[in-house]
PDB file of N, CA and C in Angstrom:
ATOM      1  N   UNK A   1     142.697 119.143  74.939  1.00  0.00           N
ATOM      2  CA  UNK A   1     142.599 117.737  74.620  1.00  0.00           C
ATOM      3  C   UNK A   1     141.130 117.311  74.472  1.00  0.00           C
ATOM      4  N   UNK A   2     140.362 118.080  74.923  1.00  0.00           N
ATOM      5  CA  UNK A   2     139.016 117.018  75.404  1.00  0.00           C
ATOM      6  C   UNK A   2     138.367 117.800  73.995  1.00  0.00           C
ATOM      7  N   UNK A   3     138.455 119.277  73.522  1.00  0.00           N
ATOM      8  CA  UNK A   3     137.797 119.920  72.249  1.00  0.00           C
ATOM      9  C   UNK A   3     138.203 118.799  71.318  1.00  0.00           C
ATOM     10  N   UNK A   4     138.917 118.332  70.888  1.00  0.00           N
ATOM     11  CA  UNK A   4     140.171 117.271  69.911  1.00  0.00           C
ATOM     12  C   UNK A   4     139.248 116.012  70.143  1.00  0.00           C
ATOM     13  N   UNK A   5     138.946 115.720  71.255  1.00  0.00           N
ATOM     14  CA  UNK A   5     137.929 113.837  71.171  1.00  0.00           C
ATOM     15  C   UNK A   5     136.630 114.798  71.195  1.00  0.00           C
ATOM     16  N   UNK A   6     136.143 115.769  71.355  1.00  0.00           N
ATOM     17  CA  UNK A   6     134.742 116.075  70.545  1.00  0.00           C
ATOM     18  C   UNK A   6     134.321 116.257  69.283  1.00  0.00           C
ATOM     19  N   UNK A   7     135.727 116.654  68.511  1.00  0.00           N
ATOM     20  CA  UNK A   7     135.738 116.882  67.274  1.00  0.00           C
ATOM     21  C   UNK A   7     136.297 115.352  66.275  1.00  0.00           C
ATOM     22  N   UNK A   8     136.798 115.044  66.708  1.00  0.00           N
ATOM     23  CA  UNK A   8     137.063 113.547  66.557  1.00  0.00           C
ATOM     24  C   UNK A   8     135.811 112.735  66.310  1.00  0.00           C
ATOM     25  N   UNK A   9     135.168 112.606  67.512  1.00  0.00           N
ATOM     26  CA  UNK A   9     134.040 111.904  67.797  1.00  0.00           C
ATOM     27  C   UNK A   9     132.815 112.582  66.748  1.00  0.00           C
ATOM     28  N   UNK A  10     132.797 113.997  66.571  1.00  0.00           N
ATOM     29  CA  UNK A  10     131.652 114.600  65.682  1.00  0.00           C
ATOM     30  C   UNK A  10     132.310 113.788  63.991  1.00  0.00           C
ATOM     31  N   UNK A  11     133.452 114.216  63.953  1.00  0.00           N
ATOM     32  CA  UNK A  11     133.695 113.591  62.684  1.00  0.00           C
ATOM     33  C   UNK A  11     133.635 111.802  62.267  1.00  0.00           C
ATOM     34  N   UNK A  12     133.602 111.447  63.233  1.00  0.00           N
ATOM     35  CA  UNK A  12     133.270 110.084  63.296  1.00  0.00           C
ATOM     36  C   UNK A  12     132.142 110.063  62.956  1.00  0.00           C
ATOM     37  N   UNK A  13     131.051 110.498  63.458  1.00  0.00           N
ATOM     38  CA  UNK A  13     129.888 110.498  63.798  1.00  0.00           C
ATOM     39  C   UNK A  13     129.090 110.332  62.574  1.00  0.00           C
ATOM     40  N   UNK A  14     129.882 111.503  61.443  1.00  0.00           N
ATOM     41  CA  UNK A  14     129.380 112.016  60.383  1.00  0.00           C
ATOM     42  C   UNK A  14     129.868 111.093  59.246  1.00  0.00           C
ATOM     43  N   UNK A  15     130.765 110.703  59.460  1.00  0.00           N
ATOM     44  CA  UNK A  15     131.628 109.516  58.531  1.00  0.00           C
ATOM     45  C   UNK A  15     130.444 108.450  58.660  1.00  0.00           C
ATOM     46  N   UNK A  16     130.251 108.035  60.022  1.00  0.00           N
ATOM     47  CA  UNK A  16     129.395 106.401  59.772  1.00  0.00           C
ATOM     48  C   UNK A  16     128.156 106.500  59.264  1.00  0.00           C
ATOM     49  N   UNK A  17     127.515 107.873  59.614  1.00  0.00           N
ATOM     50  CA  UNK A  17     125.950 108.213  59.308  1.00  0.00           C
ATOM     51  C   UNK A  17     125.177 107.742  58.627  1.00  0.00           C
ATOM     52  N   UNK A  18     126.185 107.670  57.070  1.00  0.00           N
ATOM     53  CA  UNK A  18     125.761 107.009  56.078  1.00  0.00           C
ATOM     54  C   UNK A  18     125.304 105.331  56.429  1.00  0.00           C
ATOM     55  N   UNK A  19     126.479 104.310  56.917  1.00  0.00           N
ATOM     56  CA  UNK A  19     126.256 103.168  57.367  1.00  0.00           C
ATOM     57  C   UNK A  19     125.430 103.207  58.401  1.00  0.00           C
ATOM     58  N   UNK A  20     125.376 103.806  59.109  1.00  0.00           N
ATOM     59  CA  UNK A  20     123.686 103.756  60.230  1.00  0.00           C
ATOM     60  C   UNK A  20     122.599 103.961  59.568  1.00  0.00           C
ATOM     61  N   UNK A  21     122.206 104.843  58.527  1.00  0.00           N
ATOM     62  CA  UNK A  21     121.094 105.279  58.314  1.00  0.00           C
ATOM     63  C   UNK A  21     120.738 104.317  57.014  1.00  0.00           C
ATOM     64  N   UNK A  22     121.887 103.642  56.112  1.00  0.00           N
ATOM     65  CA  UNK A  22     121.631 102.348  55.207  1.00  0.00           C
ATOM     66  C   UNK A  22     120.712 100.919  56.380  1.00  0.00           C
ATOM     67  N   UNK A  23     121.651 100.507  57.473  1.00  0.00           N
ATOM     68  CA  UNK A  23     121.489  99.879  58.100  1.00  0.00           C
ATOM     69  C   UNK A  23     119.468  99.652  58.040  1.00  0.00           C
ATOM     70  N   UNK A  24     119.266 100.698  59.101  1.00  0.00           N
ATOM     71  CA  UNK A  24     117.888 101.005  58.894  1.00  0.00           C
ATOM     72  C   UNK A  24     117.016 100.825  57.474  1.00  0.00           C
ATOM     73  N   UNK A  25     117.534 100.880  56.157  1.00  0.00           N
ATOM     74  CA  UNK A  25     116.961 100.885  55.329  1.00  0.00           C
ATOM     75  C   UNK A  25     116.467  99.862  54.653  1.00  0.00           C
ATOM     76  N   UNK A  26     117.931  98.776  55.284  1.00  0.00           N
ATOM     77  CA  UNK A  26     118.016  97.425  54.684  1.00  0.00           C
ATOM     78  C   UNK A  26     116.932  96.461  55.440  1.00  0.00           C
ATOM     79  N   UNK A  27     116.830  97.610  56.804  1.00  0.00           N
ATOM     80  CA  UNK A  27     115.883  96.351  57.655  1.00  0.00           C
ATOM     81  C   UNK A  27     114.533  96.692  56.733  1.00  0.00           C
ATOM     82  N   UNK A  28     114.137  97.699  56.290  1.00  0.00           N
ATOM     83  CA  UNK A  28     112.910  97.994  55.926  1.00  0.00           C
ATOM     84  C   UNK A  28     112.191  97.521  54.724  1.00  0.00           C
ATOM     85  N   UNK A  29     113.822  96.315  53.462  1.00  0.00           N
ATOM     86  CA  UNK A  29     113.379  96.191  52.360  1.00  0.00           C
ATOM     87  C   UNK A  29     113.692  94.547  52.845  1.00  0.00           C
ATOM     88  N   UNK A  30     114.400  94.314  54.113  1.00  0.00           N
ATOM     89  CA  UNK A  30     113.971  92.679  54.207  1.00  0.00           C
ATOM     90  C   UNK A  30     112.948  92.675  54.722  1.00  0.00           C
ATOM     91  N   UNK A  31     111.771  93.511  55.621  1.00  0.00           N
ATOM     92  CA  UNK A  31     110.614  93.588  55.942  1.00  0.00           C
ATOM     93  C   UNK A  31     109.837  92.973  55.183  1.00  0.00           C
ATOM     94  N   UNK A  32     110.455  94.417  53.538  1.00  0.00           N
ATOM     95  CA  UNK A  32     109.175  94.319  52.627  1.00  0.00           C
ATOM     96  C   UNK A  32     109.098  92.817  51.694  1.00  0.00           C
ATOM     97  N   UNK A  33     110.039  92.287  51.978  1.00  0.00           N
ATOM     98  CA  UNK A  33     110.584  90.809  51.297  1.00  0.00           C
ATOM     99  C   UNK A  33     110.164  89.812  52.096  1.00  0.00           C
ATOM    100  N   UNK A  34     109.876  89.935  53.059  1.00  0.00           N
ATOM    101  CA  UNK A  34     109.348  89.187  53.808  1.00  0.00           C
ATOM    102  C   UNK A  34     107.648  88.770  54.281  1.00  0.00           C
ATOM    103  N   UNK A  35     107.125  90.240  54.182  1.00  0.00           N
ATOM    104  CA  UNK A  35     106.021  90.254  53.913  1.00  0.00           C
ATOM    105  C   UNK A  35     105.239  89.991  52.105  1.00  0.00           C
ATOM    106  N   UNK A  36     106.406  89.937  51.178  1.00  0.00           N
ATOM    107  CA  UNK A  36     105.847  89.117  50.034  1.00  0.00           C
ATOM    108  C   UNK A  36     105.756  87.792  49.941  1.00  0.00           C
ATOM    109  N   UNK A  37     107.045  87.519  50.833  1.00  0.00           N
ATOM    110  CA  UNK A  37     107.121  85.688  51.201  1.00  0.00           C
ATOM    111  C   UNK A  37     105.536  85.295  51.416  1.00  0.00           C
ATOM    112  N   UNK A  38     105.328  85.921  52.706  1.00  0.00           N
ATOM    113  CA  UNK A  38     104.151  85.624  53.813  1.00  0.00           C
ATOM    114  C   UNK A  38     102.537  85.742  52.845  1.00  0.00           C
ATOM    115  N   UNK A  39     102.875  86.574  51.816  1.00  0.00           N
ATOM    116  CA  UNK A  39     101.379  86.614  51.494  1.00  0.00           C
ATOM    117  C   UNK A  39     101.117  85.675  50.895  1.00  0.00           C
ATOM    118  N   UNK A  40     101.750  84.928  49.706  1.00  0.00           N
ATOM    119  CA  UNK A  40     101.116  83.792  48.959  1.00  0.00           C
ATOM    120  C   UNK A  40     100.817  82.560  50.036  1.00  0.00           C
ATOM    121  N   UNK A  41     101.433  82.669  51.174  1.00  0.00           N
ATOM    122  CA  UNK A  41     100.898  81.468  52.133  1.00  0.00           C
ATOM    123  C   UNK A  41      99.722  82.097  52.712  1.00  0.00           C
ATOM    124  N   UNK A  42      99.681  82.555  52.785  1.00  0.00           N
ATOM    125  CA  UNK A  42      98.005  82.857  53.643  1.00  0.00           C
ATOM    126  C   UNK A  42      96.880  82.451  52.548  1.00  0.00           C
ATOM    127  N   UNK A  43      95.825  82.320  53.472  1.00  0.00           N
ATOM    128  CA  UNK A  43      94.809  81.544  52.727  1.00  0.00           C
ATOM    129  C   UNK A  43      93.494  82.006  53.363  1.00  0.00           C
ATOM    130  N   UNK A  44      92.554  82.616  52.848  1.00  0.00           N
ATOM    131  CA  UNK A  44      91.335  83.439  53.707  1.00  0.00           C
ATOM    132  C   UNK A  44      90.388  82.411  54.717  1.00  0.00           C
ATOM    133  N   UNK A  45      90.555  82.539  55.951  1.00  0.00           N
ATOM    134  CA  UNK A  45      90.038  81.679  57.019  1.00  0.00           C
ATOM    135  C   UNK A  45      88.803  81.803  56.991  1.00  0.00           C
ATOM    136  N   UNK A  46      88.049  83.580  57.021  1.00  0.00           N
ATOM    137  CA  UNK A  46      86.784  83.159  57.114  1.00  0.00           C
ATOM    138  C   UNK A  46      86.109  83.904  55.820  1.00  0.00           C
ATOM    139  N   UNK A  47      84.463  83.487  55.252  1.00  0.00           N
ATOM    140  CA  UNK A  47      84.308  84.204  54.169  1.00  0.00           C
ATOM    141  C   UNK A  47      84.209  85.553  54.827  1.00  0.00           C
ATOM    142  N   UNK A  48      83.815  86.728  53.502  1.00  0.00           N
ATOM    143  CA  UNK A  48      83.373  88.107  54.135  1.00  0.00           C
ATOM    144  C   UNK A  48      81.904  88.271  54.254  1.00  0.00           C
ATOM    145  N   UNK A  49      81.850  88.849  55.162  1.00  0.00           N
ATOM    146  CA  UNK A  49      80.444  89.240  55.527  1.00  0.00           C
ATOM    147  C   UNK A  49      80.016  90.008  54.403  1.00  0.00           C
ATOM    148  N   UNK A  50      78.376  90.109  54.060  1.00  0.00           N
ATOM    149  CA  UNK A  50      77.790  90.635  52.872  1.00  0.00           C
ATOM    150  C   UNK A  50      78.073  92.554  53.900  1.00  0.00           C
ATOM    151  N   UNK A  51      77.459  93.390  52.738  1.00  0.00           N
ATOM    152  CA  UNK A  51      77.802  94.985  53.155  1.00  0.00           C
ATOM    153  C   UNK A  51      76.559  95.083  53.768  1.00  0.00           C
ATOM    154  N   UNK A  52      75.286  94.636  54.159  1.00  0.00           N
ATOM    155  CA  UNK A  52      74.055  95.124  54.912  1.00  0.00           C
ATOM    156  C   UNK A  52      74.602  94.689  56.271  1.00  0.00           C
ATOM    157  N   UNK A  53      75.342  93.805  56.387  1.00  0.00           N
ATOM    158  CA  UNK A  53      75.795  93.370  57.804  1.00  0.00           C
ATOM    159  C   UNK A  53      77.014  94.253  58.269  1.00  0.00           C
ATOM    160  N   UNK A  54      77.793  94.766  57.432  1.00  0.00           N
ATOM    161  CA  UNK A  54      78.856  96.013  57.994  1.00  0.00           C
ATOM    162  C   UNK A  54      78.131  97.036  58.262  1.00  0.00           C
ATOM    163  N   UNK A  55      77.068  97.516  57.606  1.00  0.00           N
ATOM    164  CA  UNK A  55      76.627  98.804  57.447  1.00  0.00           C
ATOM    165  C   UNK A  55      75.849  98.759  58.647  1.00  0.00           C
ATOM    166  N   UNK A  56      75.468  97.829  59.278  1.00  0.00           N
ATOM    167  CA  UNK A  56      74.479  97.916  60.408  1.00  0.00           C
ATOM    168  C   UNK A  56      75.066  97.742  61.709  1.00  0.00           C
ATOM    169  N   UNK A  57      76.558  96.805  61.352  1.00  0.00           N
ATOM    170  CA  UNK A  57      77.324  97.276  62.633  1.00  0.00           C
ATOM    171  C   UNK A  57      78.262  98.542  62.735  1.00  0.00           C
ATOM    172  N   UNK A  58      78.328  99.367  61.727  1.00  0.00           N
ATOM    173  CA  UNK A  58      79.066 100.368  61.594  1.00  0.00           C
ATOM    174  C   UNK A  58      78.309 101.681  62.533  1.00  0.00           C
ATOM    175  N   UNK A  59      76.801 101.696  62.008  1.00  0.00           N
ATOM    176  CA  UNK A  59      75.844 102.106  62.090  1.00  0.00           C
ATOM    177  C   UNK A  59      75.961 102.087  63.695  1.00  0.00           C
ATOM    178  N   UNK A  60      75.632 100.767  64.329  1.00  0.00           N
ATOM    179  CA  UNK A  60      75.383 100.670  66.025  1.00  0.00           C
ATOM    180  C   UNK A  60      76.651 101.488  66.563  1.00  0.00           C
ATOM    181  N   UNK A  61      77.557 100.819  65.878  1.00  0.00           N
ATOM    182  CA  UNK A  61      79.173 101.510  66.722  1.00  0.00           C
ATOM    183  C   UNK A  61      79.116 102.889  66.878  1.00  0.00           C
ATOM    184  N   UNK A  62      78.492 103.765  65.328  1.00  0.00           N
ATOM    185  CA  UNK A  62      78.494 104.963  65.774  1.00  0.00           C
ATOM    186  C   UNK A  62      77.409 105.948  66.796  1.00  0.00           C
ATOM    187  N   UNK A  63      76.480 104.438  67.021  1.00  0.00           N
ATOM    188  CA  UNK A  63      75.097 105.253  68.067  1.00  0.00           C
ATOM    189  C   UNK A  63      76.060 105.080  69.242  1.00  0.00           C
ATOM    190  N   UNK A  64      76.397 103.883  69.488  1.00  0.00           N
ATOM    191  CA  UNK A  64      77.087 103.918  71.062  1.00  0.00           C
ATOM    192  C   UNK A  64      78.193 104.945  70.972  1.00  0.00           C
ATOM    193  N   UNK A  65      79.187 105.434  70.495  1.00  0.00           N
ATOM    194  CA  UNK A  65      79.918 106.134  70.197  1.00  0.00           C
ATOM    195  C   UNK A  65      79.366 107.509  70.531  1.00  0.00           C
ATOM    196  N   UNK A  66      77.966 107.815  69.641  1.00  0.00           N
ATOM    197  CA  UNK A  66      77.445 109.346  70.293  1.00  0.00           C
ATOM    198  C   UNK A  66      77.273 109.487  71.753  1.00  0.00           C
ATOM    199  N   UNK A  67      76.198 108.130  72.007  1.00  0.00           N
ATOM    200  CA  UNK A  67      76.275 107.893  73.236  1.00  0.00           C
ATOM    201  C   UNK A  67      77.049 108.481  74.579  1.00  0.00           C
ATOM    202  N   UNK A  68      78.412 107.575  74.273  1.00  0.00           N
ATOM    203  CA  UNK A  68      79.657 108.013  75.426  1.00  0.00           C
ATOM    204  C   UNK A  68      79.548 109.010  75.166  1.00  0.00           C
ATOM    205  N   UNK A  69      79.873 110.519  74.399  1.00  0.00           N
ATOM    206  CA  UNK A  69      80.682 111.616  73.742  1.00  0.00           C
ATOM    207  C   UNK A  69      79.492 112.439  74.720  1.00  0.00           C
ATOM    208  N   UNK A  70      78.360 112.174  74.316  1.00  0.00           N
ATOM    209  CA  UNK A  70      77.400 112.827  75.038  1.00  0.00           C
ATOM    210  C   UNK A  70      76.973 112.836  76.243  1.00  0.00           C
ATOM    211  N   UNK A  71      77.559 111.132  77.345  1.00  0.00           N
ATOM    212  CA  UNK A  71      78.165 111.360  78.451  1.00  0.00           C
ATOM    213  C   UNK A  71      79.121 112.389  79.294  1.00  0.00           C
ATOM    214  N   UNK A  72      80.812 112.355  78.099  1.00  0.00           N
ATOM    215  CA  UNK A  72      81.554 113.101  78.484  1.00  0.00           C
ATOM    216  C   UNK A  72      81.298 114.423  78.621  1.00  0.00           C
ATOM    217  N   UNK A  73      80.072 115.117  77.602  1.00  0.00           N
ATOM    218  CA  UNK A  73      79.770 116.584  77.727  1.00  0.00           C
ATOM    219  C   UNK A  73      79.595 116.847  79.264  1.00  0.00           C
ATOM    220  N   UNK A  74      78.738 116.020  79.821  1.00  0.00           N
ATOM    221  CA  UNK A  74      78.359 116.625  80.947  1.00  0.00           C
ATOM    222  C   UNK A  74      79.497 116.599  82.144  1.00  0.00           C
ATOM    223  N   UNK A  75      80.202 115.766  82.286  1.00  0.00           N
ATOM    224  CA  UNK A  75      81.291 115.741  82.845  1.00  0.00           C
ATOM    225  C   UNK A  75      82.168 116.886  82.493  1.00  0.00           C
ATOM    226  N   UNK A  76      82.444 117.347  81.128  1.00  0.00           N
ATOM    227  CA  UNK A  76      83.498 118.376  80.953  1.00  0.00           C
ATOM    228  C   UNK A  76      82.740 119.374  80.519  1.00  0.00           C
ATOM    229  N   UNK A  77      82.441 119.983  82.033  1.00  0.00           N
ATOM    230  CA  UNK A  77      81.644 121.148  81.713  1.00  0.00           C
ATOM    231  C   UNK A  77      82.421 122.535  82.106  1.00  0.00           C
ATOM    232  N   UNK A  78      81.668 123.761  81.440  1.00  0.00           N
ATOM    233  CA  UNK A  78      83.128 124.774  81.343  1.00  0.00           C
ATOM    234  C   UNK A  78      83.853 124.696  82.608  1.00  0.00           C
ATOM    235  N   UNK A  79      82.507 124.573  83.743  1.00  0.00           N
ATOM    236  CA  UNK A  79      82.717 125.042  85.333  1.00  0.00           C
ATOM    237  C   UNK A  79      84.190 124.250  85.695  1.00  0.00           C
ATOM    238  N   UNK A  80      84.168 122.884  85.316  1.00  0.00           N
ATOM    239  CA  UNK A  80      85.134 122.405  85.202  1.00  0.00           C
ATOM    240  C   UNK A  80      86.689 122.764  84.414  1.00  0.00           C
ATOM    241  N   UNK A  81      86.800 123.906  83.018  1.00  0.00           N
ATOM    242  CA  UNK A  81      87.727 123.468  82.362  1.00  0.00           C
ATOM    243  C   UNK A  81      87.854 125.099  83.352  1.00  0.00           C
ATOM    244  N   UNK A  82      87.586 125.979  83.782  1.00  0.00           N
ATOM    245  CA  UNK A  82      87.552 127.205  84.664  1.00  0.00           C
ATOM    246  C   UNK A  82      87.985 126.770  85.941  1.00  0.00           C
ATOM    247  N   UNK A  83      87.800 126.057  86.759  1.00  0.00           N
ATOM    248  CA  UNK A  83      88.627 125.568  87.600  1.00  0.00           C
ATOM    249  C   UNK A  83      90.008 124.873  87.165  1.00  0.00           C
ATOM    250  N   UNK A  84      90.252 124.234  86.272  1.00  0.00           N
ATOM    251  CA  UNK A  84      91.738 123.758  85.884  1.00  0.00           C
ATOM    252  C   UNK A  84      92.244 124.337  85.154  1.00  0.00           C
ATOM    253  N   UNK A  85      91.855 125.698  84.573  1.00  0.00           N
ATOM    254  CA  UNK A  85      92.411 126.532  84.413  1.00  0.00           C
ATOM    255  C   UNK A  85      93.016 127.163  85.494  1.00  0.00           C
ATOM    256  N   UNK A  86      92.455 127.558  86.353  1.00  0.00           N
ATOM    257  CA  UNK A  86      93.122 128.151  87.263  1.00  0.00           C
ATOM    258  C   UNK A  86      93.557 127.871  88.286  1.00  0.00           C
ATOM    259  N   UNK A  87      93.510 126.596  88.334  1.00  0.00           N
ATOM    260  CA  UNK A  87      94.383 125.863  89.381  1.00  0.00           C
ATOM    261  C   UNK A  87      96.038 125.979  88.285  1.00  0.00           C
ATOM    262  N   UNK A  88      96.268 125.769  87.311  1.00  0.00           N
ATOM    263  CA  UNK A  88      96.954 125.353  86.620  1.00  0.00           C
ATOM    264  C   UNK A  88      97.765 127.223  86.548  1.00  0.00           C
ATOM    265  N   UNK A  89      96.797 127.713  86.274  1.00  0.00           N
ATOM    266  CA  UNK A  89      97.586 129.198  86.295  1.00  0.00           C
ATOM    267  C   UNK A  89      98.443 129.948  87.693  1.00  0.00           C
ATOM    268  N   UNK A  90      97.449 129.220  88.731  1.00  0.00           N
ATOM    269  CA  UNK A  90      98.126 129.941  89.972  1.00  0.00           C
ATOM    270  C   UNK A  90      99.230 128.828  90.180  1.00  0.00           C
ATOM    271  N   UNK A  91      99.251 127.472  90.275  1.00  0.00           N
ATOM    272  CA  UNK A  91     100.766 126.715  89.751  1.00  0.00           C
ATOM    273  C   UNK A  91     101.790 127.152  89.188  1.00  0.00           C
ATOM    274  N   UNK A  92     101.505 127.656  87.875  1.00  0.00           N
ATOM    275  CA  UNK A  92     102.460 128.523  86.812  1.00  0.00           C
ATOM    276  C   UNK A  92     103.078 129.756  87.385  1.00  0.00           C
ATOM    277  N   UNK A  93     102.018 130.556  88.197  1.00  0.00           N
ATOM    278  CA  UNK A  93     102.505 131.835  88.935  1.00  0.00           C
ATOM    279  C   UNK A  93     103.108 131.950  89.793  1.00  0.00           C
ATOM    280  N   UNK A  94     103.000 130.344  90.813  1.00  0.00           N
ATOM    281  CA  UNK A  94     103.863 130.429  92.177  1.00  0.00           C
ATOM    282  C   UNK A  94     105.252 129.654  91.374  1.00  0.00           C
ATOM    283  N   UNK A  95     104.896 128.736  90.442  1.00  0.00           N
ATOM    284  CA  UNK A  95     106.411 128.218  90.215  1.00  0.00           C
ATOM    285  C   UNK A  95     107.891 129.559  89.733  1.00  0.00           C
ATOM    286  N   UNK A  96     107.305 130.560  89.117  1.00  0.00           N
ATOM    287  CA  UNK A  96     107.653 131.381  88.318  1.00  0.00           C
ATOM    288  C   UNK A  96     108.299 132.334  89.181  1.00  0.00           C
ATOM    289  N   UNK A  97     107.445 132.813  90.280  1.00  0.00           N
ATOM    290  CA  UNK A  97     107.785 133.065  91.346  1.00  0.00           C
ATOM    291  C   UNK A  97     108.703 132.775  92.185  1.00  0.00           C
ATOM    292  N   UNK A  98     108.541 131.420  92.629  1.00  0.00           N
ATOM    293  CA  UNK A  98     109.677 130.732  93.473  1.00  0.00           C
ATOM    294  C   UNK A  98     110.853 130.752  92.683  1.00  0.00           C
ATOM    295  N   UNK A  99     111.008 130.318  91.504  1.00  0.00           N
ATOM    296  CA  UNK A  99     112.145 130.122  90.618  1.00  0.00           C
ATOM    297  C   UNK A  99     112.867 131.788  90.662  1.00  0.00           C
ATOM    298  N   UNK A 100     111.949 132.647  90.616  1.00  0.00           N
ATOM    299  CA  UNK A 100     112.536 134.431  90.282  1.00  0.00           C
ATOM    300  C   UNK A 100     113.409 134.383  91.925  1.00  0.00           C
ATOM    301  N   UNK A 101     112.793 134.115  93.036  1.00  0.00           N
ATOM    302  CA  UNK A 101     113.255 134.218  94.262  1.00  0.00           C
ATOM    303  C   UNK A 101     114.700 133.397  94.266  1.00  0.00           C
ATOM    304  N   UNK A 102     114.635 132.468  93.692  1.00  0.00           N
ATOM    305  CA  UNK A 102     115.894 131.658  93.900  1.00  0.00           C
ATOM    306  C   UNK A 102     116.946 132.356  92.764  1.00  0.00           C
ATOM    307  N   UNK A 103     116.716 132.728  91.907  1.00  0.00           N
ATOM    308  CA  UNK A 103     117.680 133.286  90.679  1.00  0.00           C
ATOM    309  C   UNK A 103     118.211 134.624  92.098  1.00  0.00           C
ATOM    310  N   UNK A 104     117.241 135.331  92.351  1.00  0.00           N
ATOM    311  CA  UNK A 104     117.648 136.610  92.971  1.00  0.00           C
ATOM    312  C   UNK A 104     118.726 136.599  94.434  1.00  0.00           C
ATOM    313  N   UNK A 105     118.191 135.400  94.629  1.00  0.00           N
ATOM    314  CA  UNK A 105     119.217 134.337  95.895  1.00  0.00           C
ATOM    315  C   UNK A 105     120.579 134.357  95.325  1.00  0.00           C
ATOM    316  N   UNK A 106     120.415 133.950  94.361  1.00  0.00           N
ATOM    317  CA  UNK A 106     121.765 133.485  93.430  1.00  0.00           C
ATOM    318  C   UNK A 106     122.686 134.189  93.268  1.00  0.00           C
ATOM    319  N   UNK A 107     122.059 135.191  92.389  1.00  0.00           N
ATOM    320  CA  UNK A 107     122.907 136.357  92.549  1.00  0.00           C
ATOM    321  C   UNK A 107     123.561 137.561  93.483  1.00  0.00           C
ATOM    322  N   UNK A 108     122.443 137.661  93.950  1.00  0.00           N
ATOM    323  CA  UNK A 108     122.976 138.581  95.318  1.00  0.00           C
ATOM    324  C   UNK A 108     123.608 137.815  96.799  1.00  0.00           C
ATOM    325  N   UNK A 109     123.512 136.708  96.641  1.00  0.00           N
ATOM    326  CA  UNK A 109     124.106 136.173  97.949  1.00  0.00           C
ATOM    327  C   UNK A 109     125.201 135.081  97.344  1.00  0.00           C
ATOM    328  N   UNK A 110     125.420 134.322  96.480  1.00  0.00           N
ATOM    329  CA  UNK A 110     126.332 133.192  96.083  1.00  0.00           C
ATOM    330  C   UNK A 110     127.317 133.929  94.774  1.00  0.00           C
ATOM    331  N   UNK A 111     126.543 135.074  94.567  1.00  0.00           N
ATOM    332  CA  UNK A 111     127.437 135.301  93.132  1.00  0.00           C
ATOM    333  C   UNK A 111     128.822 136.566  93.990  1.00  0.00           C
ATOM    334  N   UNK A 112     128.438 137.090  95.055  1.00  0.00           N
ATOM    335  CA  UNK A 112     128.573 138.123  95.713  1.00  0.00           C
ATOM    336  C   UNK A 112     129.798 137.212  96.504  1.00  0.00           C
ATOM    337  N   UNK A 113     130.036 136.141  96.959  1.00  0.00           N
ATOM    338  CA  UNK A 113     130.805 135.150  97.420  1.00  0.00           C
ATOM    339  C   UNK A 113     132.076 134.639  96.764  1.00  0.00           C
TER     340      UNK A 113
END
């Protein structure tokens, strides 16, 4: 009985697919209808800045930017990625471990039952 409402339910599933996956589509072209509404009402609030004034804050953003990056070097230094490496490996080795001990539990004492 229960194979019969899985197969039921898969064939259902596959029947509506189409209407679920339209669903989604329709939201995506009243989006795009909506965002054509919206543009002729907008109206530009502020003028644009001339390009010597982008170029010079583009410019600063990317000094402070080296800046930090060249902070983080010193912080992530190998000594560091060598220790979490191997903290992370002997983790991996005892989990792997413990897990082999419990499978071997399993079998020889609960499967043996």
């Amino acid at each position: 009985m229960r194979l019969w409402v899985i197969i039921l339910m898969c064939v259902l599933r596959l029947a509506m697919m189409r209407h679920y996956l339209q669903a989604y589509l329709n939201l995506a072209q009243k989006g795009v209808d909506q965002m054509k509404k919206e543009a002729g009402r907008i109206k530009r609030i502020a003028p644009l800045k001339p390009d010597t004034v982008v170029e010079t804050q583009a410019q600063a953003s990317v000094a402070q930017l080296s800046v930090a990056l060249g902070g983080l070097r010193t912080v992530f230094s190998p000594l560091l990625f060598r220790g979490l490496f191997s903290f992370f490996s002997w983790w991996i080795a005892a989990c792997l471990f413990s897990t082999s001990l419990f499978g071997l539990f399993y079998h020889q004492y609960l499967m043996a039952a």
